[in-house]
C-alpha atoms as a PDB file:
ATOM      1  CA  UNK A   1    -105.626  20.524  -6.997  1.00  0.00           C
ATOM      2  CA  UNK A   2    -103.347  20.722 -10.015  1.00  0.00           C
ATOM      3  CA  UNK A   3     -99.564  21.629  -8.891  1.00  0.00           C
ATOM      4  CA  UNK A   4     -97.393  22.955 -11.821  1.00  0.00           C
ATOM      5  CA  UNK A   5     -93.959  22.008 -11.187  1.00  0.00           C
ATOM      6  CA  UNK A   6     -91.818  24.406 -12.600  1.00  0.00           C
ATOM      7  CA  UNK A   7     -89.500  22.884 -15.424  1.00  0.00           C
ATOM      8  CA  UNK A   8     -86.141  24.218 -16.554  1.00  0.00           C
ATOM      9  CA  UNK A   9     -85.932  24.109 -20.510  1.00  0.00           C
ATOM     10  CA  UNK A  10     -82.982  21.891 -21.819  1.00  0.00           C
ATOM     11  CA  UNK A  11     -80.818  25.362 -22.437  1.00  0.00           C
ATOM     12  CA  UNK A  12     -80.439  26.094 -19.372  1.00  0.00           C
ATOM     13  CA  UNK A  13     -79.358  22.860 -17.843  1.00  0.00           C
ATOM     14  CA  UNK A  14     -76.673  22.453 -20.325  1.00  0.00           C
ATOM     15  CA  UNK A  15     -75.721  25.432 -19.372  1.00  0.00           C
ATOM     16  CA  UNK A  16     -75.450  24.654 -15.614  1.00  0.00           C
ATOM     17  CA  UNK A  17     -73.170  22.310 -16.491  1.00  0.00           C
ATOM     18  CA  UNK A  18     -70.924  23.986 -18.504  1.00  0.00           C
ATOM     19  CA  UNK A  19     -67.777  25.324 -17.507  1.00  0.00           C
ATOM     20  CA  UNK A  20     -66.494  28.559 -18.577  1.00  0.00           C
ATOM     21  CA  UNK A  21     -62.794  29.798 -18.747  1.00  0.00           C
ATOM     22  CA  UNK A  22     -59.963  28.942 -20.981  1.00  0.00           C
ATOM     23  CA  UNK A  23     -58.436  25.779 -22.221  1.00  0.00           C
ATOM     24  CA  UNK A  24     -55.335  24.590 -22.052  1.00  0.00           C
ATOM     25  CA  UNK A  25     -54.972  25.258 -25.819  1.00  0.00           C
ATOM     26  CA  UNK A  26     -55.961  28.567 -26.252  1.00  0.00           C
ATOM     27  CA  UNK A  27     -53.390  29.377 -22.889  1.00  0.00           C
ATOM     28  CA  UNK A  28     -50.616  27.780 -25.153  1.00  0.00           C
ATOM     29  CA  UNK A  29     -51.369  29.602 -28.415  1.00  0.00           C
ATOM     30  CA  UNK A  30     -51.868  33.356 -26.536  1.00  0.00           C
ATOM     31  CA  UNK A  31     -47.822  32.512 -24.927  1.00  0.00           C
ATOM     32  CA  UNK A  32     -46.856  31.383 -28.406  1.00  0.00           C
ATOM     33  CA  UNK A  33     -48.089  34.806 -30.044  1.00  0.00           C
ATOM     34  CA  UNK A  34     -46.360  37.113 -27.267  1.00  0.00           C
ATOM     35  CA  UNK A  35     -42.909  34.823 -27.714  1.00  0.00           C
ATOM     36  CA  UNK A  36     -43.206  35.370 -31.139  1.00  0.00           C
ATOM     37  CA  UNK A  37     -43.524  39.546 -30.577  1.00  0.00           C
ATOM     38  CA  UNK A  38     -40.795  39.333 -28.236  1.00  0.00           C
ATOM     39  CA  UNK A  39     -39.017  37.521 -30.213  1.00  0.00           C
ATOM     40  CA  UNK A  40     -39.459  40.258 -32.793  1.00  0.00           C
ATOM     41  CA  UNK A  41     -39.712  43.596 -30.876  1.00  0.00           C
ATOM     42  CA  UNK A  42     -36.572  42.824 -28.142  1.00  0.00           C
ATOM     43  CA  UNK A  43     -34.182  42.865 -30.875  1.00  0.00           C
ATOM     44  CA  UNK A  44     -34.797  46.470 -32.025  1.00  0.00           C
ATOM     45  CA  UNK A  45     -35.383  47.903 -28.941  1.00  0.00           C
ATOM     46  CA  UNK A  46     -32.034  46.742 -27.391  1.00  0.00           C
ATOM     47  CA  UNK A  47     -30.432  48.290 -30.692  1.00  0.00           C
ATOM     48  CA  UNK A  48     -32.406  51.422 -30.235  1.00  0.00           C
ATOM     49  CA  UNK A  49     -30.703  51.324 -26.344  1.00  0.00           C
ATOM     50  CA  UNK A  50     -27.370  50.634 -27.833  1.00  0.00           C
ATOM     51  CA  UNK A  51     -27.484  53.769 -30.042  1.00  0.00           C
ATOM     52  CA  UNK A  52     -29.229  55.892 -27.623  1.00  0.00           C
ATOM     53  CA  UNK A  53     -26.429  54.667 -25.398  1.00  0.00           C
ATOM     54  CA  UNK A  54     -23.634  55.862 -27.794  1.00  0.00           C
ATOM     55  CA  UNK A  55     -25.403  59.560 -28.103  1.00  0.00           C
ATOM     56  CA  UNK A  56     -25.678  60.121 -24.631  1.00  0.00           C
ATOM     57  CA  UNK A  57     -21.973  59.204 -24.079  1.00  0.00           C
ATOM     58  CA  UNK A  58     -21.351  61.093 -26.763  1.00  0.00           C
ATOM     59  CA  UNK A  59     -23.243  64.106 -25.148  1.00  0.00           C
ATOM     60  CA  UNK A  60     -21.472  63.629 -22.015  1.00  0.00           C
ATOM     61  CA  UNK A  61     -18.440  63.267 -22.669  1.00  0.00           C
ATOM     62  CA  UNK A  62     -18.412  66.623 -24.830  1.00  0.00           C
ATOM     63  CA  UNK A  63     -19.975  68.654 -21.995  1.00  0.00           C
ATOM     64  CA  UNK A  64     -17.794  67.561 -19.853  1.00  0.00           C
ATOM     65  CA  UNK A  65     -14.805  68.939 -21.985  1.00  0.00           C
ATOM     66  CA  UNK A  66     -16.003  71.675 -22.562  1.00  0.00           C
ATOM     67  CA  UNK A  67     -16.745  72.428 -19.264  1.00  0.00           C
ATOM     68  CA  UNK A  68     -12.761  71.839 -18.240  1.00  0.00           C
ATOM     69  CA  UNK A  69     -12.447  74.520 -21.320  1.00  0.00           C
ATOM     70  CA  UNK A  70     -14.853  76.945 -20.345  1.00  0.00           C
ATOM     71  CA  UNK A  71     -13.790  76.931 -16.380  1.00  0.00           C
ATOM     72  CA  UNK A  72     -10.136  77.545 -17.972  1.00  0.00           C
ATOM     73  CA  UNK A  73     -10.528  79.941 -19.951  1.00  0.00           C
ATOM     74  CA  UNK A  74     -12.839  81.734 -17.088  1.00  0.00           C
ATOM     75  CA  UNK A  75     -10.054  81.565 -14.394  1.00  0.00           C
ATOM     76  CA  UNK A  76     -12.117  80.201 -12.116  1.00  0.00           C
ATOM     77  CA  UNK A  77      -9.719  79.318  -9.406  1.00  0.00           C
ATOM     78  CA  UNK A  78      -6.983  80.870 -11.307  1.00  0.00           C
ATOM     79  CA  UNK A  79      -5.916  77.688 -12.921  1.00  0.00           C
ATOM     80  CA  UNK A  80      -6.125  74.921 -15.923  1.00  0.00           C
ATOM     81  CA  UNK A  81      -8.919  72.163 -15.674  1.00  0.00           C
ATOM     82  CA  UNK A  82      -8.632  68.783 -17.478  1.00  0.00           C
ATOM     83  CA  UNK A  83     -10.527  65.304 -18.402  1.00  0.00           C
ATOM     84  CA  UNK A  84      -8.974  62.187 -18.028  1.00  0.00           C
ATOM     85  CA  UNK A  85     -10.545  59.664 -20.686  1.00  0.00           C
ATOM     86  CA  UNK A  86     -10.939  56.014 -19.255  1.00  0.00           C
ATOM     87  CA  UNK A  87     -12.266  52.841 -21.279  1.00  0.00           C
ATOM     88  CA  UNK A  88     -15.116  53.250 -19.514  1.00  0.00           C
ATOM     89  CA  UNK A  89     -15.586  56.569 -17.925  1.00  0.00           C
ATOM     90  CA  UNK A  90     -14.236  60.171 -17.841  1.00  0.00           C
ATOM     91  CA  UNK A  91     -13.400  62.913 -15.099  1.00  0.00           C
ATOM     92  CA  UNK A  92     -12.907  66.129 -14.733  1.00  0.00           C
ATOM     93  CA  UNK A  93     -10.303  67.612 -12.444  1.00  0.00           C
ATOM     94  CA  UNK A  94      -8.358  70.213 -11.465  1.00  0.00           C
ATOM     95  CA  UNK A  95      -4.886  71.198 -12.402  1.00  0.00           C
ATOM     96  CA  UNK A  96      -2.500  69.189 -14.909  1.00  0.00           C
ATOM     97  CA  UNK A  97      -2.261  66.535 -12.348  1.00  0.00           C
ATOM     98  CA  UNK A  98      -5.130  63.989 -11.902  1.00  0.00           C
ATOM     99  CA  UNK A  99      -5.817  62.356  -8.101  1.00  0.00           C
ATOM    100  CA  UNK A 100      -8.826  60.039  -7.404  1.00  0.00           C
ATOM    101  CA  UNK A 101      -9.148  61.437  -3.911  1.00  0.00           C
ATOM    102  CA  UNK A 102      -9.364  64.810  -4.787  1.00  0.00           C
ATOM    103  CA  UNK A 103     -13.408  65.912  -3.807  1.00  0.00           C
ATOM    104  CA  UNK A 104     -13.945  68.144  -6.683  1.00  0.00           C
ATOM    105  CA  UNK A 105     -13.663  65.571  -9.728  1.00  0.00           C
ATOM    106  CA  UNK A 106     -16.194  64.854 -11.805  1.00  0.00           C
ATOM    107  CA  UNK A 107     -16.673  61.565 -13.073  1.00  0.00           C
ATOM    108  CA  UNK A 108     -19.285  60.397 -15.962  1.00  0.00           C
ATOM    109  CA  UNK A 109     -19.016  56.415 -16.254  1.00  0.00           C
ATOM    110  CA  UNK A 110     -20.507  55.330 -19.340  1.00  0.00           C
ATOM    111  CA  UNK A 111     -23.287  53.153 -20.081  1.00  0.00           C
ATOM    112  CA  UNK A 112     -21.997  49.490 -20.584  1.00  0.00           C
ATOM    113  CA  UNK A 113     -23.029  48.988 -23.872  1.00  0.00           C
ATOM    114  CA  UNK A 114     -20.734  51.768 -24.719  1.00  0.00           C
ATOM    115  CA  UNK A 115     -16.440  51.875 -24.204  1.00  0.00           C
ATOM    116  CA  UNK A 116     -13.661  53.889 -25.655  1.00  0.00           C
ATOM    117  CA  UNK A 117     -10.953  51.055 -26.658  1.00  0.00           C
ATOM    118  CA  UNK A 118      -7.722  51.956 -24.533  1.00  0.00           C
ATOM    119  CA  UNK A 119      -5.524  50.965 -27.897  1.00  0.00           C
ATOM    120  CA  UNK A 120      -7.552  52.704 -30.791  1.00  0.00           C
ATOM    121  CA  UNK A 121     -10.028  54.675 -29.075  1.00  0.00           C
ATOM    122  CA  UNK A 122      -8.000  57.675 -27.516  1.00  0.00           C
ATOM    123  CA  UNK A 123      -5.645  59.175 -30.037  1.00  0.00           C
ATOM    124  CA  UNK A 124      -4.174  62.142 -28.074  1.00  0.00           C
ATOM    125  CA  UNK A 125      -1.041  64.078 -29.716  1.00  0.00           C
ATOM    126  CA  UNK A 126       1.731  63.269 -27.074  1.00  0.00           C
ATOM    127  CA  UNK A 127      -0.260  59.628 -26.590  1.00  0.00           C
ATOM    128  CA  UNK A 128      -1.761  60.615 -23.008  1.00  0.00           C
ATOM    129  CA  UNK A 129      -5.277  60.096 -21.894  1.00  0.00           C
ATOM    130  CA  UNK A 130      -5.292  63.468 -20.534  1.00  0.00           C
ATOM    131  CA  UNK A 131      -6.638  66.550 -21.699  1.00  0.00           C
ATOM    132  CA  UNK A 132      -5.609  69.945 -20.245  1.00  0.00           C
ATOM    133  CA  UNK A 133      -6.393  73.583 -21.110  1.00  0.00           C
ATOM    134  CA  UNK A 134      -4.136  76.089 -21.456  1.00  0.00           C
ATOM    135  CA  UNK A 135      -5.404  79.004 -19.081  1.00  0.00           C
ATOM    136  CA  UNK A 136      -4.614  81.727 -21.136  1.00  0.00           C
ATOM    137  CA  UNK A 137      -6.071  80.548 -24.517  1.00  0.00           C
ATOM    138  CA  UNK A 138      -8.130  77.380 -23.750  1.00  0.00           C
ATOM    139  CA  UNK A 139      -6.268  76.084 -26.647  1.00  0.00           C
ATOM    140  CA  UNK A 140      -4.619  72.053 -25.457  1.00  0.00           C
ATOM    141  CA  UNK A 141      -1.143  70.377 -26.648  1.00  0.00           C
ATOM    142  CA  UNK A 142      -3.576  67.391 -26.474  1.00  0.00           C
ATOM    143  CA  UNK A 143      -5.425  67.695 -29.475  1.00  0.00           C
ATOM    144  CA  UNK A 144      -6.539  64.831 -30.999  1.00  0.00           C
ATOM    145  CA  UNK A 145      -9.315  62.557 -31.464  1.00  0.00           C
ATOM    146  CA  UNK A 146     -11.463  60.115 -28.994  1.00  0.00           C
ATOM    147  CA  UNK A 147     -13.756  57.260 -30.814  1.00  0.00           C
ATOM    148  CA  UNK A 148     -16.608  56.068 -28.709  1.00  0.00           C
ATOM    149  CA  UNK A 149     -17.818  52.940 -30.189  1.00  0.00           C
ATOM    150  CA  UNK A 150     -20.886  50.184 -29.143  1.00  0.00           C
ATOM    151  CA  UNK A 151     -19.305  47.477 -27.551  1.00  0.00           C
ATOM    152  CA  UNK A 152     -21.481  44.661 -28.975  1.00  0.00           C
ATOM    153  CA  UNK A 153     -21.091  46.495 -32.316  1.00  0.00           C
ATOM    154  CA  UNK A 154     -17.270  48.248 -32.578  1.00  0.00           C
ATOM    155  CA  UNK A 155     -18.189  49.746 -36.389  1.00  0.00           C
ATOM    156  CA  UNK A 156     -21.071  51.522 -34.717  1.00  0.00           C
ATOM    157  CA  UNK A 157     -18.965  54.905 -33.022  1.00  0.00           C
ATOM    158  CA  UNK A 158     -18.506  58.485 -32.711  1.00  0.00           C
ATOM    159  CA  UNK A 159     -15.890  60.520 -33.000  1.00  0.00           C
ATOM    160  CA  UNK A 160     -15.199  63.524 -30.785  1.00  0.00           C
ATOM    161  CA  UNK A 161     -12.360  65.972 -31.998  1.00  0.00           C
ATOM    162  CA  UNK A 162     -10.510  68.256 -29.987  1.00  0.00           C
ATOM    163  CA  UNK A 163      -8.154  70.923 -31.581  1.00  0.00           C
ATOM    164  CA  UNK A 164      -5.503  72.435 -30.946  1.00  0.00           C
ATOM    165  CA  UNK A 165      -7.365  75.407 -30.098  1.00  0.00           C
ATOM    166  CA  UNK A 166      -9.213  73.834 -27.797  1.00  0.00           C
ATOM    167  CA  UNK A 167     -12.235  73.596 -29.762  1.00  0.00           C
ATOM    168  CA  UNK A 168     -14.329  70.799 -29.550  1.00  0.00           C
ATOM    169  CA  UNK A 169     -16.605  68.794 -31.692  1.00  0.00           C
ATOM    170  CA  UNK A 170     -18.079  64.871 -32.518  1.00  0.00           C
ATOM    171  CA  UNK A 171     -19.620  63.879 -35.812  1.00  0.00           C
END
């Protein structure tokens, strides 16, 4: 009797043996190519958030004025609304006369990349940080101007204008 042992070809020992996966070296140069997109891509994204930032203030910060205008001008509660402009945020109120504790105020705080500089920023005939329509015309004594600007970037800023008529706008 003839026995035929069965014989695995050379191939497919080797490949027994073999060990599959990654090495250390290709790990290393994978990391080193995402670093170096990071490295690239972070950059321009956290300007794109910066600006996006600024608009959105921007945005904000004209609705909300408008708002005090437009709830002046419609009586609503038979008196004059205003916005108080901080560094860093803005509310709405009722009256001529701001308090913190009052329930109806309206505050937008801005993003943090984004400020209004308390020396430069809010130039207000009179010098306040208060605006206030007048009920019967929604025109303000507290015309003026209010520049928003990037705080990692002060050149980069908008400009919101408020005139005397009450009229509002931002470039």
């Amino acid at each position: 009797m003839i026995y035929k042992y069965k014989t695995k070809s050379l191939h497919a020992c080797l490949r027994r043996h073999t060990q599959t996966g990654f090495t250390l070296v290709e790990i290393l140069v994978v990391l080193a190519i995402i670093a170096l997109l990071a490295g690239i891509i972070m950059p321009s994204l956290s300007g794109f958030h910066n600006q996006q930032a600024l608009r959105n203030t921007t945005e904000d910060m004209l609705s909300l004025l408008n708002e005090a205008r437009s709830d002046t001008l419609g009586s609503l509660n038979a008196t004059d609304y205003s916005v108080l402009i901080q560094s860093n945020q803005a509310t709405y109120f009722i009256g001529d006369t701001f308090s913190s504790t009052d329930p109806s105020n309206k505050t937008i705080t801005f993003d943090q990349a984004v400020a209004v500089s308390p020396t430069t920023g809010i130039n207000l005939n009179g010098g306040g940080t208060t605006v206030t329509f007048d009920r019967l015309t929604g025109g303000t004594s507290e015309y003026g101007t209010i520049i928003i600007g990037l705080v990692s970037d002060p050149t980069q800023q908008k400009m919101i204008t408020i005139s005397q008529t009450g009229l509002i706008s931002s470039n």
